[in-house]
C-alpha atoms as a PDB file:
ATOM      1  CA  UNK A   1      -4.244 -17.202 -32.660  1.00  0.00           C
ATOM      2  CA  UNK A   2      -6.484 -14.633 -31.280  1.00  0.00           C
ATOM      3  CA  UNK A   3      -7.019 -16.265 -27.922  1.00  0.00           C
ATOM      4  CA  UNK A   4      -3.311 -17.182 -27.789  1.00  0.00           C
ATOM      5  CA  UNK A   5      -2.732 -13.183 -27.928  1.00  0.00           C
ATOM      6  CA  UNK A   6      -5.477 -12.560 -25.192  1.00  0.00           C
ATOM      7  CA  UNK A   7      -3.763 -15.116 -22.823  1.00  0.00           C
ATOM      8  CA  UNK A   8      -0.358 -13.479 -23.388  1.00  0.00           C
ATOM      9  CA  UNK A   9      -1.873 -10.151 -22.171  1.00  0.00           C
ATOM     10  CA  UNK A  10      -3.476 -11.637 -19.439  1.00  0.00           C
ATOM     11  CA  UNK A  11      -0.555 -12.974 -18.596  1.00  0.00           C
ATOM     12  CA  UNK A  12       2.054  -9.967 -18.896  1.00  0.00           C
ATOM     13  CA  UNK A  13      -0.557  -7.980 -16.879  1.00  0.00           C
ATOM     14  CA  UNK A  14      -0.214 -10.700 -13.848  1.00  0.00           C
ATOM     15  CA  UNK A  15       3.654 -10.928 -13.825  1.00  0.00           C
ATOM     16  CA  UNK A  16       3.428  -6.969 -11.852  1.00  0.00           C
ATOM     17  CA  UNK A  17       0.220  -7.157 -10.062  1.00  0.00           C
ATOM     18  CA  UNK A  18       2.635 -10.675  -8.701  1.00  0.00           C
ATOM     19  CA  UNK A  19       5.677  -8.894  -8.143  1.00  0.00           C
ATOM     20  CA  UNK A  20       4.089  -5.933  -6.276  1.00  0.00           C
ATOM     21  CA  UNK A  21       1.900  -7.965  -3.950  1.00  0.00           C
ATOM     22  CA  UNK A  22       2.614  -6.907  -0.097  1.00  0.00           C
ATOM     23  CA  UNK A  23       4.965  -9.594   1.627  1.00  0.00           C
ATOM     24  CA  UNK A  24       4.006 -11.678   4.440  1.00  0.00           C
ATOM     25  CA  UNK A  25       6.062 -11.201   7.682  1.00  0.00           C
ATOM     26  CA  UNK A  26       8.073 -13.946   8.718  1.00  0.00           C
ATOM     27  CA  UNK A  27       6.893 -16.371  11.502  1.00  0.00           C
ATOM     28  CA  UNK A  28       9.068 -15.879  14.273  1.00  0.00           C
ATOM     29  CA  UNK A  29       7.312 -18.532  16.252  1.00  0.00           C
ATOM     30  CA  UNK A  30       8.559 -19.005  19.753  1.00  0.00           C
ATOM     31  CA  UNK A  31      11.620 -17.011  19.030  1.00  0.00           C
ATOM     32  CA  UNK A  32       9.423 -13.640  19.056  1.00  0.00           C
ATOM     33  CA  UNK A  33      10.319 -13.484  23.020  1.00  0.00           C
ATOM     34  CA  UNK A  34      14.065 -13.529  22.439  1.00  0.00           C
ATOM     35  CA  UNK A  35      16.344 -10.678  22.742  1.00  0.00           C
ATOM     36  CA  UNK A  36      19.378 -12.012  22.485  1.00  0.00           C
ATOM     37  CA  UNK A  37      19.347 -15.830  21.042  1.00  0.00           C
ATOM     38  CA  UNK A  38      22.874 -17.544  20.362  1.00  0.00           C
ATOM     39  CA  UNK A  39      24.433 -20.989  19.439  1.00  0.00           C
ATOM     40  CA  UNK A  40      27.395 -21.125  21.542  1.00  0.00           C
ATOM     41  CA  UNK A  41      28.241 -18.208  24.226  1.00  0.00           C
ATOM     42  CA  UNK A  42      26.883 -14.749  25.263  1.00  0.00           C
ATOM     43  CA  UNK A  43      29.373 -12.031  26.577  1.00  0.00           C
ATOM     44  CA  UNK A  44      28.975  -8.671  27.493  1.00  0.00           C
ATOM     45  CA  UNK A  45      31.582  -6.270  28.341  1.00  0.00           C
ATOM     46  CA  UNK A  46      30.111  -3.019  30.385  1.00  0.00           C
ATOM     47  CA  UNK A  47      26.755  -2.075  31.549  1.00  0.00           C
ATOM     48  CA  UNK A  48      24.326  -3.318  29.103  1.00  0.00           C
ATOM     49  CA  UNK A  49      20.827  -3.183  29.190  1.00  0.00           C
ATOM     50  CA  UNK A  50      18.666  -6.643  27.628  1.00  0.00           C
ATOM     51  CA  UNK A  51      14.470  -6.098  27.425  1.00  0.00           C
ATOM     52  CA  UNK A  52      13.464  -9.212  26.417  1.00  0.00           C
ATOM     53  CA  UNK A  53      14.343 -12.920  27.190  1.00  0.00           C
ATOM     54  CA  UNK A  54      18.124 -14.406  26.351  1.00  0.00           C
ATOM     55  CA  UNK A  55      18.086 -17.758  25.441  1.00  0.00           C
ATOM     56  CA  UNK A  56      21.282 -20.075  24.548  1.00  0.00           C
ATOM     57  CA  UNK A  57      21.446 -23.694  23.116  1.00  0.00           C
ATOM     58  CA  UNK A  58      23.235 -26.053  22.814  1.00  0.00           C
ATOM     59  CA  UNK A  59      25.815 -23.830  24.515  1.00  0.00           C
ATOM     60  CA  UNK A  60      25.724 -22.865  28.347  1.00  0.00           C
ATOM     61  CA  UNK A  61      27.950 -20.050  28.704  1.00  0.00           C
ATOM     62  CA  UNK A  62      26.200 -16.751  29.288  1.00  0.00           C
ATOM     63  CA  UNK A  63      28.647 -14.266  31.145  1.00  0.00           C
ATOM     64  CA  UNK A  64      25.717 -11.468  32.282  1.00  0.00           C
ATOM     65  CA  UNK A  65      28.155  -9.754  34.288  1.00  0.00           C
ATOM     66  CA  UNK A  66      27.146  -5.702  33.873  1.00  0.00           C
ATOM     67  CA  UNK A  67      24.009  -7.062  32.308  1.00  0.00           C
ATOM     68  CA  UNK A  68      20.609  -5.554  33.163  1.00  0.00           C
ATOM     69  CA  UNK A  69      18.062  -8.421  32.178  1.00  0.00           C
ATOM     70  CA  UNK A  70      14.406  -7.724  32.073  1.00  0.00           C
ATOM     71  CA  UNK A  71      13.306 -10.842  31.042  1.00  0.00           C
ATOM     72  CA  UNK A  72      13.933 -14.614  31.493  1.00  0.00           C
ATOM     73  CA  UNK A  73      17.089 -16.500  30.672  1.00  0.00           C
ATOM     74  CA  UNK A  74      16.758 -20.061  29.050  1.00  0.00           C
ATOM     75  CA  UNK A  75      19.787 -21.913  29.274  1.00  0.00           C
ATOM     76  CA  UNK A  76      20.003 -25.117  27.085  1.00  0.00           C
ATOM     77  CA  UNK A  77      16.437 -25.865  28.020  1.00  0.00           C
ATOM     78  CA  UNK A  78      13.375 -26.718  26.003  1.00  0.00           C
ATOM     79  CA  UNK A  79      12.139 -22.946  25.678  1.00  0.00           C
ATOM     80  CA  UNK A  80      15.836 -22.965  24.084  1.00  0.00           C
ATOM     81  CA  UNK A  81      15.847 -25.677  21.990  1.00  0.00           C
ATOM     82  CA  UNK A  82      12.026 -24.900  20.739  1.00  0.00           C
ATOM     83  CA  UNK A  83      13.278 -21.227  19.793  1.00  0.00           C
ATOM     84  CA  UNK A  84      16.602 -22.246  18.174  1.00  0.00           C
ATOM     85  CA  UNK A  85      14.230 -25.113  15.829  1.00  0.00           C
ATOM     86  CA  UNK A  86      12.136 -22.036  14.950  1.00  0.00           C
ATOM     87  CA  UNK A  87      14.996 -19.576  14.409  1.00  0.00           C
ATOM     88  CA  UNK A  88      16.241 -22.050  11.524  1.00  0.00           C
ATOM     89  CA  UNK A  89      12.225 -22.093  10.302  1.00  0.00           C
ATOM     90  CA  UNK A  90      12.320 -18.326  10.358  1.00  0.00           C
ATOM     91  CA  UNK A  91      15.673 -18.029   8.728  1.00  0.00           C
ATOM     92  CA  UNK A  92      15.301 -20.750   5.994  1.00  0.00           C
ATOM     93  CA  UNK A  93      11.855 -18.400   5.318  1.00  0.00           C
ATOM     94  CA  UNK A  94      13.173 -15.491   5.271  1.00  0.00           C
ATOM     95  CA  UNK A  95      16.638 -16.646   3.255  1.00  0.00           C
ATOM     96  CA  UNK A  96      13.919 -17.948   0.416  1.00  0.00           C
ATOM     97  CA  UNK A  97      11.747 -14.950  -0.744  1.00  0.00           C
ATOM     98  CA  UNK A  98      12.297 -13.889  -3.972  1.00  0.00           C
ATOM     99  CA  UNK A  99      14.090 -10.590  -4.478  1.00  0.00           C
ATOM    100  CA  UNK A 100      12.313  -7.788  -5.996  1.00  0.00           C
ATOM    101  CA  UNK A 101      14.687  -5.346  -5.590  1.00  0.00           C
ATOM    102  CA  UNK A 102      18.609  -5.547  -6.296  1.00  0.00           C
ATOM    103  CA  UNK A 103      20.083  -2.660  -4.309  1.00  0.00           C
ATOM    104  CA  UNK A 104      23.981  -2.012  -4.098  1.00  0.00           C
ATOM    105  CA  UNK A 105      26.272  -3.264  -1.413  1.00  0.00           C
ATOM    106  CA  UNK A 106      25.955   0.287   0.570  1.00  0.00           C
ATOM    107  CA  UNK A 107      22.401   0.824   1.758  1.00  0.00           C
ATOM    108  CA  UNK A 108      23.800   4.143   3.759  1.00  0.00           C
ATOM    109  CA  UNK A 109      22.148   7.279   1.981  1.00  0.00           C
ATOM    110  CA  UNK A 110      19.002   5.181   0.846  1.00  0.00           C
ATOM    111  CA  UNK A 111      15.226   5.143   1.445  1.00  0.00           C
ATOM    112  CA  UNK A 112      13.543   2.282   0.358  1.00  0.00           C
ATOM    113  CA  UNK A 113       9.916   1.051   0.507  1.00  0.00           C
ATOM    114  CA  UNK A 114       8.460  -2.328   1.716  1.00  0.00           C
ATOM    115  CA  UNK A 115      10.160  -5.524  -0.236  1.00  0.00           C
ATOM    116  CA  UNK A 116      12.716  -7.945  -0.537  1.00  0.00           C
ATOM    117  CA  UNK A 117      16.708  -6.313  -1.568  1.00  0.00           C
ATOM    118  CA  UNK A 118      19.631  -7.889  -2.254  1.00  0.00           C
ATOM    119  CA  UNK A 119      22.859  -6.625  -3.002  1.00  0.00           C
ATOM    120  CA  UNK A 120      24.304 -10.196  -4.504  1.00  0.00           C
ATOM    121  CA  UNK A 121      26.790  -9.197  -2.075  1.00  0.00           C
ATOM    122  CA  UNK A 122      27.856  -8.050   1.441  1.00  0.00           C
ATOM    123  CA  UNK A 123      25.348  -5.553   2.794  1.00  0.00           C
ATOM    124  CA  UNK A 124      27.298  -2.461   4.891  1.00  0.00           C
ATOM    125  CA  UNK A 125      24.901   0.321   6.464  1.00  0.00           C
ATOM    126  CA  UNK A 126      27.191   3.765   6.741  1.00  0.00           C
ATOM    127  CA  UNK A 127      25.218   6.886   7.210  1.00  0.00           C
ATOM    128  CA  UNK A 128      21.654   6.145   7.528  1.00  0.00           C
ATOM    129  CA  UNK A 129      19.426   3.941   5.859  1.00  0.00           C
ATOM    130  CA  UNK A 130      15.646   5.163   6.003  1.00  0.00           C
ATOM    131  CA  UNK A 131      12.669   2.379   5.495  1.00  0.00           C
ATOM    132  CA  UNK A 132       9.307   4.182   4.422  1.00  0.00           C
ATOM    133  CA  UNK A 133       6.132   1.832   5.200  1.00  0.00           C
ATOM    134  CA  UNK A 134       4.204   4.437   2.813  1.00  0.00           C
ATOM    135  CA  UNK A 135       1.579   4.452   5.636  1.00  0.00           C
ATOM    136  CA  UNK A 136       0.781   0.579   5.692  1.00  0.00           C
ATOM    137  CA  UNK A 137       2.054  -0.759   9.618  1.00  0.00           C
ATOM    138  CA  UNK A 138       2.596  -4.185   8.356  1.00  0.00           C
ATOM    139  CA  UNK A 139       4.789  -3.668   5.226  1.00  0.00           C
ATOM    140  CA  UNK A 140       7.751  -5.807   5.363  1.00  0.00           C
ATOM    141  CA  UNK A 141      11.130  -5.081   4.614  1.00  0.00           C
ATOM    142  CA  UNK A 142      13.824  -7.900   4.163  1.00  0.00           C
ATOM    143  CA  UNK A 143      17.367  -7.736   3.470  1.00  0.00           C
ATOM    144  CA  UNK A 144      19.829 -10.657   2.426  1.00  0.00           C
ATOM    145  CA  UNK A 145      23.057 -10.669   2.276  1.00  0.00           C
ATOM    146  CA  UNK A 146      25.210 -13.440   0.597  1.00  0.00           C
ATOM    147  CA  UNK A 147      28.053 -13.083   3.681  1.00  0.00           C
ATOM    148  CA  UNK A 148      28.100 -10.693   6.191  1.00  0.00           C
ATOM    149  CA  UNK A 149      26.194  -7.605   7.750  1.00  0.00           C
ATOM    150  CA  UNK A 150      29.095  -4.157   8.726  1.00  0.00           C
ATOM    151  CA  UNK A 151      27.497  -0.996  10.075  1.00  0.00           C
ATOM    152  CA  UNK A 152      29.852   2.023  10.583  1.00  0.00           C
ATOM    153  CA  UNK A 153      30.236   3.669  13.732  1.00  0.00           C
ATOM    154  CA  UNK A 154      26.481   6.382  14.176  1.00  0.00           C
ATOM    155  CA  UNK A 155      24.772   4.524  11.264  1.00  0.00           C
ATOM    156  CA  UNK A 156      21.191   4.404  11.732  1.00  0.00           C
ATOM    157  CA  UNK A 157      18.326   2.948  10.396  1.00  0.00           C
ATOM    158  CA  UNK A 158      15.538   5.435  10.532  1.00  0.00           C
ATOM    159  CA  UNK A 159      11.977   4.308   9.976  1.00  0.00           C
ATOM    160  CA  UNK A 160       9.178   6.590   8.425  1.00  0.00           C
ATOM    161  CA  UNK A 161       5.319   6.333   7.640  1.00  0.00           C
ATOM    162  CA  UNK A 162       4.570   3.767   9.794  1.00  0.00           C
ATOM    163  CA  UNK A 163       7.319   1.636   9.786  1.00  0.00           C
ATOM    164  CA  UNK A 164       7.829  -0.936  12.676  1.00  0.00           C
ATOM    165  CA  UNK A 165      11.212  -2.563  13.700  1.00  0.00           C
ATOM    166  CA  UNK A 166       9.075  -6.382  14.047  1.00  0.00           C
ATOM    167  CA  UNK A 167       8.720  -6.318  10.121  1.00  0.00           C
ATOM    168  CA  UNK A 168      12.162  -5.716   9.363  1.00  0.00           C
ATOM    169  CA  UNK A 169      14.559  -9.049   8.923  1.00  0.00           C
ATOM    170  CA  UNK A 170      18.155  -9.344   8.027  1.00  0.00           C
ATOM    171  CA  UNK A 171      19.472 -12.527   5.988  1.00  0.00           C
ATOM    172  CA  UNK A 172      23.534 -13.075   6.888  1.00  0.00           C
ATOM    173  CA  UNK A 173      24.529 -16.416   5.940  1.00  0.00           C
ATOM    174  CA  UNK A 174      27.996 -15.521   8.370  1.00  0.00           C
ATOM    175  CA  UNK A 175      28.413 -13.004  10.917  1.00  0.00           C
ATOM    176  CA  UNK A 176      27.059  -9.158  11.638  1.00  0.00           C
ATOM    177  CA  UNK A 177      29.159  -6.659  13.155  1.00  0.00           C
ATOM    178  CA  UNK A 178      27.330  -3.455  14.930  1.00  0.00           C
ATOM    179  CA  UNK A 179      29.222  -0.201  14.457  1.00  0.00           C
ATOM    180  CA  UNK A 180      30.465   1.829  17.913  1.00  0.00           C
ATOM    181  CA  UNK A 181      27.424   4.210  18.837  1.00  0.00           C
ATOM    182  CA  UNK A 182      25.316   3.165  15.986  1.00  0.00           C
ATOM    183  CA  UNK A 183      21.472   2.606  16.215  1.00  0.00           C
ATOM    184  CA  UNK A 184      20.021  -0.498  14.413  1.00  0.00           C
ATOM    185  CA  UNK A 185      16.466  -1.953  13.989  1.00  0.00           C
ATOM    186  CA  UNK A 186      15.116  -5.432  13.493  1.00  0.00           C
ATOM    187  CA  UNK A 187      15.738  -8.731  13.688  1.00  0.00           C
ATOM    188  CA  UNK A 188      18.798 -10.192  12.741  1.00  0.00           C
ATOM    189  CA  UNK A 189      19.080 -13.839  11.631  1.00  0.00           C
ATOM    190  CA  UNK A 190      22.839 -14.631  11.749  1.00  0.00           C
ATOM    191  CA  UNK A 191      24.551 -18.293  10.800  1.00  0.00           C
ATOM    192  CA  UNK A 192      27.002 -17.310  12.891  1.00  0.00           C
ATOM    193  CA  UNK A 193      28.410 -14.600  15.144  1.00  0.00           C
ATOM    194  CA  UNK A 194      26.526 -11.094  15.678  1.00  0.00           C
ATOM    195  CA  UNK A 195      28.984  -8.548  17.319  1.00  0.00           C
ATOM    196  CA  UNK A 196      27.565  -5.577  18.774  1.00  0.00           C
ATOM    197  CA  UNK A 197      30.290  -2.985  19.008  1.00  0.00           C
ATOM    198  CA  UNK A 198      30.643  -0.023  22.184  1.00  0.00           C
ATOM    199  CA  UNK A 199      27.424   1.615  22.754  1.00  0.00           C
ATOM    200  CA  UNK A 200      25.395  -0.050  19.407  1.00  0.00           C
ATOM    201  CA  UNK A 201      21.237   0.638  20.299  1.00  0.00           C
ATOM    202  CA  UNK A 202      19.330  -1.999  18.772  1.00  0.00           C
ATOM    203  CA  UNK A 203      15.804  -2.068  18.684  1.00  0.00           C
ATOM    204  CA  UNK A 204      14.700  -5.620  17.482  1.00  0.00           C
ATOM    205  CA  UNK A 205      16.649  -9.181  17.871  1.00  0.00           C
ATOM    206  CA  UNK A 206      19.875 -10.475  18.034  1.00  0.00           C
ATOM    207  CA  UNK A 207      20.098 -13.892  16.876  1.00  0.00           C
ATOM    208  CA  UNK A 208      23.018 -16.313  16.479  1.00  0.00           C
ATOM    209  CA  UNK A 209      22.192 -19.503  14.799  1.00  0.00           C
ATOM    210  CA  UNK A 210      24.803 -21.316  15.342  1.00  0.00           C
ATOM    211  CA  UNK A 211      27.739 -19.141  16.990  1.00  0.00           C
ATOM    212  CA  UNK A 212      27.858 -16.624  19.445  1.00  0.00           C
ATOM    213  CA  UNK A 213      26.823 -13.162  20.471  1.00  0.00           C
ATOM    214  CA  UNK A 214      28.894  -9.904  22.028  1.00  0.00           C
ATOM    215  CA  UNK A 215      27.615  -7.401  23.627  1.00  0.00           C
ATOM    216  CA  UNK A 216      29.532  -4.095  25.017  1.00  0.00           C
ATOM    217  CA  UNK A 217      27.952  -1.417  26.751  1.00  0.00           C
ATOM    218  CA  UNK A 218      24.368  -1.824  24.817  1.00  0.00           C
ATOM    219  CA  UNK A 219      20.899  -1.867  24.693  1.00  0.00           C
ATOM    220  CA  UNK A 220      18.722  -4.564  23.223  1.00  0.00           C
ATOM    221  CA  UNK A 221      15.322  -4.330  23.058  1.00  0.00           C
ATOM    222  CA  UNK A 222      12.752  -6.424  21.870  1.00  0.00           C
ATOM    223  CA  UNK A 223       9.145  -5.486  22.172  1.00  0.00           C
ATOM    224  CA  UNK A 224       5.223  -7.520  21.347  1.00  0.00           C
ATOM    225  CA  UNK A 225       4.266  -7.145  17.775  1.00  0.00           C
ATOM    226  CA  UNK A 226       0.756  -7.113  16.780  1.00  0.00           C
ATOM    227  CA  UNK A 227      -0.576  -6.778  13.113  1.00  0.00           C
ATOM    228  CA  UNK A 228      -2.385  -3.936  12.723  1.00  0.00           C
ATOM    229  CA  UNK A 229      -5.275  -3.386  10.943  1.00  0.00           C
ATOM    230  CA  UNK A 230      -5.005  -0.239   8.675  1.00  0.00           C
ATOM    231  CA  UNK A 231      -8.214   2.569   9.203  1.00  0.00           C
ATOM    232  CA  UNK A 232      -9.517   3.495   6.085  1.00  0.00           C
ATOM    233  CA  UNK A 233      -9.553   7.018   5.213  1.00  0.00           C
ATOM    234  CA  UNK A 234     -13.559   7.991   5.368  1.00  0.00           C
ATOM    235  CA  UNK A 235     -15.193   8.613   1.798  1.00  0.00           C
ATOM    236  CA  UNK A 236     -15.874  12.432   1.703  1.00  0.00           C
ATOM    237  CA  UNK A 237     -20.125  12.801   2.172  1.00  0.00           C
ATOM    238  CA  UNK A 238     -21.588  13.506  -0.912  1.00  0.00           C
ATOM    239  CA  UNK A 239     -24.391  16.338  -0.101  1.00  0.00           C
ATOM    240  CA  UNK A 240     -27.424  15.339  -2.216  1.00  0.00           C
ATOM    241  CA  UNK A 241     -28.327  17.663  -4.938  1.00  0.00           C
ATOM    242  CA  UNK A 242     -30.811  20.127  -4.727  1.00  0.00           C
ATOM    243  CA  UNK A 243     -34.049  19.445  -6.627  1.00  0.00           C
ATOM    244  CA  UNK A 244     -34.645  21.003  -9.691  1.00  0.00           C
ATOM    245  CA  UNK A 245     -38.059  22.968  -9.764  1.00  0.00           C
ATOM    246  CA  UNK A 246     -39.952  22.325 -13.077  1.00  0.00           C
ATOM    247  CA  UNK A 247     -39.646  25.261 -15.685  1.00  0.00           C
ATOM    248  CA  UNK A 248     -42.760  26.457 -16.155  1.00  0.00           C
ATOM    249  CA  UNK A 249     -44.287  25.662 -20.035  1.00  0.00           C
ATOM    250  CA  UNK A 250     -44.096  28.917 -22.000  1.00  0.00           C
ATOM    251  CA  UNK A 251     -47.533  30.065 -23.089  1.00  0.00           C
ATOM    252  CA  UNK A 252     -47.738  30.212 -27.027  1.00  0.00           C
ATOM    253  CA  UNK A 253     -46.719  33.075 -28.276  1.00  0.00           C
ATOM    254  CA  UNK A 254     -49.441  35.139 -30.458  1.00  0.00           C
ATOM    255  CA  UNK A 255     -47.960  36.435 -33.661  1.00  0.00           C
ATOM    256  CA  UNK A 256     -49.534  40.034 -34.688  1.00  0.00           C
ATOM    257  CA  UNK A 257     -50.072  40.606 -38.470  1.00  0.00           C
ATOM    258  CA  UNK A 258     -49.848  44.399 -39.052  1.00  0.00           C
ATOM    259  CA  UNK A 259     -53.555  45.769 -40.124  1.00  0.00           C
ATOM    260  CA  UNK A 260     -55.262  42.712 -38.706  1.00  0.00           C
ATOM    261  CA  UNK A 261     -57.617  42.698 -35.271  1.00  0.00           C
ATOM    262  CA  UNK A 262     -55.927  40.530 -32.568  1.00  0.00           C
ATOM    263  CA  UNK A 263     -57.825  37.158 -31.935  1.00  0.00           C
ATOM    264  CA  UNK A 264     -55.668  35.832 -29.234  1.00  0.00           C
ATOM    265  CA  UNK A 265     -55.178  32.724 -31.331  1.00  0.00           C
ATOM    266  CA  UNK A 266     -51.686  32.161 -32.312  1.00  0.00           C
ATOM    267  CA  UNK A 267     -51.243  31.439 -35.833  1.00  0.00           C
ATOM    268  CA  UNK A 268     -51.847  27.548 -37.096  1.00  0.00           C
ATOM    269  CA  UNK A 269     -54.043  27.013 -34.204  1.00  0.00           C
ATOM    270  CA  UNK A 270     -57.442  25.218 -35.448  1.00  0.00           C
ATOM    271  CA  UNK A 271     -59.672  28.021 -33.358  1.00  0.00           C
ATOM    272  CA  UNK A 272     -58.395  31.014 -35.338  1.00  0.00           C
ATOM    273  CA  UNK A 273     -61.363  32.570 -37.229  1.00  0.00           C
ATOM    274  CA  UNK A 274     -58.976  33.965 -40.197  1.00  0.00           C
ATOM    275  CA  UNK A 275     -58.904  29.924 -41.225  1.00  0.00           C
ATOM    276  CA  UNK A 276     -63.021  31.046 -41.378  1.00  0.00           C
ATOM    277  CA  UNK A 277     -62.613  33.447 -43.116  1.00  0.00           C
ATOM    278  CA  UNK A 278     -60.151  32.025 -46.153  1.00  0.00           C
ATOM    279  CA  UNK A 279     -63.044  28.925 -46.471  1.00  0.00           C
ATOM    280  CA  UNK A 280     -66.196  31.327 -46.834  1.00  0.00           C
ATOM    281  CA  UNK A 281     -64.028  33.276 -49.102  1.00  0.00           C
ATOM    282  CA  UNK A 282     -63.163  30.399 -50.959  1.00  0.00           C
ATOM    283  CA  UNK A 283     -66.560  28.859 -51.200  1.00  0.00           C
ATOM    284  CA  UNK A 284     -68.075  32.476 -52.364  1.00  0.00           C
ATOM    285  CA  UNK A 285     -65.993  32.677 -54.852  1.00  0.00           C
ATOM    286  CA  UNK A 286     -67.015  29.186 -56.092  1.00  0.00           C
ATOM    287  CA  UNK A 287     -70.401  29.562 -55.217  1.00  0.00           C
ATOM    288  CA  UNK A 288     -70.711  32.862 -57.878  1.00  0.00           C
ATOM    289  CA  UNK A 289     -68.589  31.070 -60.561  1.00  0.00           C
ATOM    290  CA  UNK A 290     -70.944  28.655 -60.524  1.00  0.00           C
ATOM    291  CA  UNK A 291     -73.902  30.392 -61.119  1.00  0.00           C
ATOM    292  CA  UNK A 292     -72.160  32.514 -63.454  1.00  0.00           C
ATOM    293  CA  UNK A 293     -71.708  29.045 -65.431  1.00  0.00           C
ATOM    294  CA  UNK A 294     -75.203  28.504 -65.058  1.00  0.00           C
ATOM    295  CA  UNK A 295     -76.299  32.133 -66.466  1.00  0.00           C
ATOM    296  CA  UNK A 296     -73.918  31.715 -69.597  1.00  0.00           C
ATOM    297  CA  UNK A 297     -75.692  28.315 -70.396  1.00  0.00           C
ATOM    298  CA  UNK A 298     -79.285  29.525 -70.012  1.00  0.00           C
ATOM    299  CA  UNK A 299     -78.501  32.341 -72.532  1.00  0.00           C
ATOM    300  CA  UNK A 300     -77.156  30.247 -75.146  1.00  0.00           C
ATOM    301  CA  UNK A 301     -80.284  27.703 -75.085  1.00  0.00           C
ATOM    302  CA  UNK A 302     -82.459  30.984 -75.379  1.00  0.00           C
END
């Protein structure tokens, strides 16, 4: 019974140190290039502005009229059809870690810390959302939704504390719709459509599994991200201690017995003649009872 209660502590003292371990990021794999990634068609309405590559397959149909492309453009190639395989890796990854935190269907107003939230619903962004990396560069934040993404017109998504846009993934099993002027960060995995409404600023991915992808008058851009390896605060220097001098041993002190000479011995110590004294006085005294003894017995033989 005993050891049946010890492995039942050890136990319930796992289940948090489990749930509050730091989540991987999810492998983007050949899809890390990508922009703008889509099933079936890529418009654009407007002057939009794409820094990264655009990639389409199996559909052919990118209309890049108004669009500023600084990248490359992969139209139902292999680059394509390599990036699409690991989109569905990526989502499928990202779709399958285990919520540990349920958060309600309106993220607007929020700051949350690195983890994995779920609404069991719709996710809709109004206001601004703020992501706090507490300091770490690689803390992950993903968010799944069981339908579709909405962010109003201005939202934002604000990041704090080291917080990067490559380690924060949306989950929409359907289709994500950017608000007019809004400003979004990271990488969406859509089964669908992604719609990115007048003037939407993304800084991250857009990236249509199997449908396609609108853009109007907006800027997409997708940058290298490399894990970072924290700096440790320095331990403050400990300045060594100063060294103790040895306290000097006290000298005995002499006690002084009014009416007495001073010897300089202190009292109890085997050199002080008064301990001379006490024995000769002690062996006179013996010495003359004694012969006192001796005197009374002579007179009573005589």
């Amino acid at each position: 019974m005993p050891l049946l209660l010890a492995l039942l502590l050890v136990a319930m003292m796992a289940v948090p140190a489990i749930s509050m371990a730091a989540q991987p990021t999810v492998n983007l794999g050949t899809t890390a290039s990508f922009a703008v990634l889509a099933g079936t068609t890529i418009t654009n309405t407007g002057p939009t502005t794409i820094n990264g590559d655009v990639g389409l397959h199996p559909g052919t149909a990118f209309v890049n009229t108004g669009v500023t492309l600084n990248g490359a453009a992969h139209l139902t190639d292999a680059v394509a059809l390599q990036a699409k395989n690991d989109l569905v890796t990526a989502y499928d990854d990202a779709a399958g870690r285990a919520v540990t935190s349920s958060e309600p269907v309106e993220l607007g107003g929020l700051t949350l810390g690195p983890g994995v939230y779920s609404s069991g619903g719709v996710l809709g962004i109004t206001g601004t959302l703020t992501l706090d990396a507490k300091g770490d560069p690689n803390a992950v934040f993903i968010f799944k939704s069981t339908a579709t993404l909405t962010t109003a017109s201005s939202s934002v998504v604000r990041l704090i504390n080291g917080a990067r846009f490559c380690r924060v993934f949306w989950v929409v099993p359907s289709s994500a719709t950017l608000g007019t002027n809004s400003i979004f960060v990271g990488h969406i995995f859509a089964l669908t459509d992604i719609h990115a409404q007048t003037g939407a600023t993304v800084q991250g991915q857009l990236l249509a599994r199997n449908g396609e992808v609108t853009l109007d008058t907006n800027t997409i851009t997708n940058g290298i991200c490399l894990t970072v390896t924290p700096t440790p605060s320095p331990s403050p220097t400990t300045s060594p201690s100063p060294t103790t001098s040895p306290s000097p041993t006290p000298s005995p002190s002499t006690t002084l017995v009014p009416g007495l000479p001073t010897t300089g011995y202190p009292p109890g110590d085997g050199g002080s003649p008064w301990l001379l004294v006490a024995g000769v006085f002690v062996a006179g005294v013996t010495l003359l009872f004694a012969a006192w003894r001796l005197r009374a017995a002579s007179r009573r033989r005589n």
